[in-house]
C-alpha atoms as a PDB file:
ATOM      1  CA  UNK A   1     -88.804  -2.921 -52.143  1.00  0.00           C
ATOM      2  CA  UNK A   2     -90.512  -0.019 -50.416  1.00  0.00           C
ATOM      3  CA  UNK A   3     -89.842  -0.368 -46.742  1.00  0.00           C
ATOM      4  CA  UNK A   4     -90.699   2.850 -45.674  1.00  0.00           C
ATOM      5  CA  UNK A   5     -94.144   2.573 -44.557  1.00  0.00           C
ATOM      6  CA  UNK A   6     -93.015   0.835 -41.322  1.00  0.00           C
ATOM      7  CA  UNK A   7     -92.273   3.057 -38.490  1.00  0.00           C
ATOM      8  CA  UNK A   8     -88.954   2.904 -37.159  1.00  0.00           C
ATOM      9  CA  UNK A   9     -87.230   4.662 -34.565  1.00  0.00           C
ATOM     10  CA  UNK A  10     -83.361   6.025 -33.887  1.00  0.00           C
ATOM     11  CA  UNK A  11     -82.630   4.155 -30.222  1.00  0.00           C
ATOM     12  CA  UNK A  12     -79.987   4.727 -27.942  1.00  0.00           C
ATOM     13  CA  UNK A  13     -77.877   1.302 -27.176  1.00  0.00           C
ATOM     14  CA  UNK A  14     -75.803   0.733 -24.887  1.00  0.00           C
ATOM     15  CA  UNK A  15     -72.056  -1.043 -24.526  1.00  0.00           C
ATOM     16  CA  UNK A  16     -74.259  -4.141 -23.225  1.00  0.00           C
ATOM     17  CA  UNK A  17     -75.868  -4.135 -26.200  1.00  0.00           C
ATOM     18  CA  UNK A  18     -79.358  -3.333 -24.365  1.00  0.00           C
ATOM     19  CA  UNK A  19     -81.456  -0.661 -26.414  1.00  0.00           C
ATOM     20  CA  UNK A  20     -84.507   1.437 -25.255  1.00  0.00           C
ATOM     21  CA  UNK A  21     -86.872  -0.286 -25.812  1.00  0.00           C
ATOM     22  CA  UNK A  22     -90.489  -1.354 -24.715  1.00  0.00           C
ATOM     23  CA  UNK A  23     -89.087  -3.083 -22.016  1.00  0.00           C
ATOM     24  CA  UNK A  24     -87.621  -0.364 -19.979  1.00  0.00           C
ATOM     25  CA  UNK A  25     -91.056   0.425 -19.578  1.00  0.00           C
ATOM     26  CA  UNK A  26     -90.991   0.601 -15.507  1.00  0.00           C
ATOM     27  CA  UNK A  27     -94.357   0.941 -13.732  1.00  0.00           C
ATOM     28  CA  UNK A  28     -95.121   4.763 -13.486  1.00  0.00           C
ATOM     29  CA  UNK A  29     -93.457   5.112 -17.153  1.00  0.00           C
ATOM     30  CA  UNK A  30     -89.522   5.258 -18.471  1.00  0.00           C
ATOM     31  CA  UNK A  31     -87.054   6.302 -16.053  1.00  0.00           C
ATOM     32  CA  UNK A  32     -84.442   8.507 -17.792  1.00  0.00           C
ATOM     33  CA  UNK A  33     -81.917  10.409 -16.953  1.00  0.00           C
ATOM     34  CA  UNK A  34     -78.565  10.128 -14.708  1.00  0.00           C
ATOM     35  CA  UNK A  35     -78.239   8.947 -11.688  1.00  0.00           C
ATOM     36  CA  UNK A  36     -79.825  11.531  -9.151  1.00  0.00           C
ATOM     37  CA  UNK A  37     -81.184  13.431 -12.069  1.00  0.00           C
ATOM     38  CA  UNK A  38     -83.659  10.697 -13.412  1.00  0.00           C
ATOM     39  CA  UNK A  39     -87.325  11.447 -14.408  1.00  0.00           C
ATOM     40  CA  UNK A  40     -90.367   8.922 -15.432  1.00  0.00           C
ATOM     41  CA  UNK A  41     -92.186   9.922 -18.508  1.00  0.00           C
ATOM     42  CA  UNK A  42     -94.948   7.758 -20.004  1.00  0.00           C
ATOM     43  CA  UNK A  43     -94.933   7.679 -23.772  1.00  0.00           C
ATOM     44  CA  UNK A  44     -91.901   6.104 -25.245  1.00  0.00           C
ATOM     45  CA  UNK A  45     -92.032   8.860 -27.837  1.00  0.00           C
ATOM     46  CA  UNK A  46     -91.704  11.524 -25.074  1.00  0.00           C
ATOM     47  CA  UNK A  47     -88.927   9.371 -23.346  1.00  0.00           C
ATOM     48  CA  UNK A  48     -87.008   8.754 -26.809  1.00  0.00           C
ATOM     49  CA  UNK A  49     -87.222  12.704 -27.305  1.00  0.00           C
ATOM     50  CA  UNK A  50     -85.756  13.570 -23.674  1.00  0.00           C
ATOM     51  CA  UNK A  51     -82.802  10.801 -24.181  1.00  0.00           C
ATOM     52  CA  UNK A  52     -82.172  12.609 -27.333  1.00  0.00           C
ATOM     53  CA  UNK A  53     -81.963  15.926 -25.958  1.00  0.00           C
ATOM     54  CA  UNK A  54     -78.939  14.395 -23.327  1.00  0.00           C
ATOM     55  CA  UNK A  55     -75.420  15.648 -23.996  1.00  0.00           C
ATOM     56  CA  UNK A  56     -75.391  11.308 -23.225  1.00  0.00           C
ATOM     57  CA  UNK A  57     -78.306   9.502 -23.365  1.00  0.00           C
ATOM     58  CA  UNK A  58     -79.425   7.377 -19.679  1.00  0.00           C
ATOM     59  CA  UNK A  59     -82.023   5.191 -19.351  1.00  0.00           C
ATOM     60  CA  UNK A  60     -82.790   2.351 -16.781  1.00  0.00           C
ATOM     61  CA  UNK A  61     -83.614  -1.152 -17.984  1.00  0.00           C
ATOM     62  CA  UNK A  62     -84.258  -4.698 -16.863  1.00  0.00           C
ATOM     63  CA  UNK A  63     -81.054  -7.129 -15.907  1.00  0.00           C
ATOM     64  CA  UNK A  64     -81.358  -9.807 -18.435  1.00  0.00           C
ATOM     65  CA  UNK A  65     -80.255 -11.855 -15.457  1.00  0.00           C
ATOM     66  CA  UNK A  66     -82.010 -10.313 -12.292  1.00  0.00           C
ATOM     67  CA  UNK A  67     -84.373  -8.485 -14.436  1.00  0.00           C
ATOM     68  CA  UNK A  68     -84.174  -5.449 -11.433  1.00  0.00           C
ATOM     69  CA  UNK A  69     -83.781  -1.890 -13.464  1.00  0.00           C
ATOM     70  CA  UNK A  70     -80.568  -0.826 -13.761  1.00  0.00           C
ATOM     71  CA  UNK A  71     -78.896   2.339 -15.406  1.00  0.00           C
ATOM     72  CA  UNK A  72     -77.302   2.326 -19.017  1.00  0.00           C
ATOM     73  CA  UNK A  73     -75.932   5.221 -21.345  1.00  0.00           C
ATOM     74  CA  UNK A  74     -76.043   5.284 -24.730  1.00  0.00           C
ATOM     75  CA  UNK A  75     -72.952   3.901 -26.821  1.00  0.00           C
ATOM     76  CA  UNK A  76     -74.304   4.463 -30.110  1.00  0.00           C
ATOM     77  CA  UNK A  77     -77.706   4.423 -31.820  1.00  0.00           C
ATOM     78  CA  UNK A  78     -79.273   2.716 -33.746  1.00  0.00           C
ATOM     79  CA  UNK A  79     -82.919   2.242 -36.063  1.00  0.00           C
ATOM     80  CA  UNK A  80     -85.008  -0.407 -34.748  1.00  0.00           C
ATOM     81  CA  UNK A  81     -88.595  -1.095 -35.845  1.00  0.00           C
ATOM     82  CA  UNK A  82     -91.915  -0.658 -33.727  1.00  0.00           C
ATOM     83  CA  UNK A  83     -92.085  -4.254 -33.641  1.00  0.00           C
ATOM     84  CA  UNK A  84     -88.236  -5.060 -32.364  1.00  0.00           C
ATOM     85  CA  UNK A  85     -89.122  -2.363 -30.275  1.00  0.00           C
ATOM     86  CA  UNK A  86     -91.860  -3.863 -28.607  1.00  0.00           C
ATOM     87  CA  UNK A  87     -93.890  -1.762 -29.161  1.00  0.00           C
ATOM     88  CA  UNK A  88     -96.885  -3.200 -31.151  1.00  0.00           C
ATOM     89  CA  UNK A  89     -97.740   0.456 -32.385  1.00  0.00           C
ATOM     90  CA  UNK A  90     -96.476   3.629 -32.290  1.00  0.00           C
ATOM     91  CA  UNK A  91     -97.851   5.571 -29.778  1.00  0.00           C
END
């Protein structure tokens, strides 16, 4: 079973168990960064590439319970596919 011809992704998660994802999508783009040093940037790909390039990844993402972004760093990684990414298609 050839899996390979569906795009997957190395994702930052966090203790919460949160990843980035589509959903941290805020609405100028992906907030990243540490607190006081954060930075929107539109494309996921873009956004995935700056977390990697952290000493520790930060990202901001939705509450699951109050759904209002807040900040998460990266625990581990981990592959995830476009589609449990949310993504739909790579961009």
């Amino acid at each position: 079973q050839d899996v390979s011809d569906e795009q997957r992704y190395l994702v930052p998660k966090a203790k919460d168990g949160s990843v980035f994802d589509g959903k941290c999508r805020l609405g100028k783009g992906f907030k990243v960064g540490k607190k006081g040093d954060e930075k929107y940037i539109e494309s996921f790909e873009e956004a995935l590439s700056a977390l990697r390039d952290m000493p520790k990844a930060y990202w901001r993402r939705p509450s699951p319970t109050s759904g209002v972004p807040g900040i998460v760093s990266a625990a581990t990684w981990v592959h995830r596919s476009v589609d449990e990414l949310g993504l739909g298609s790579a961009e």
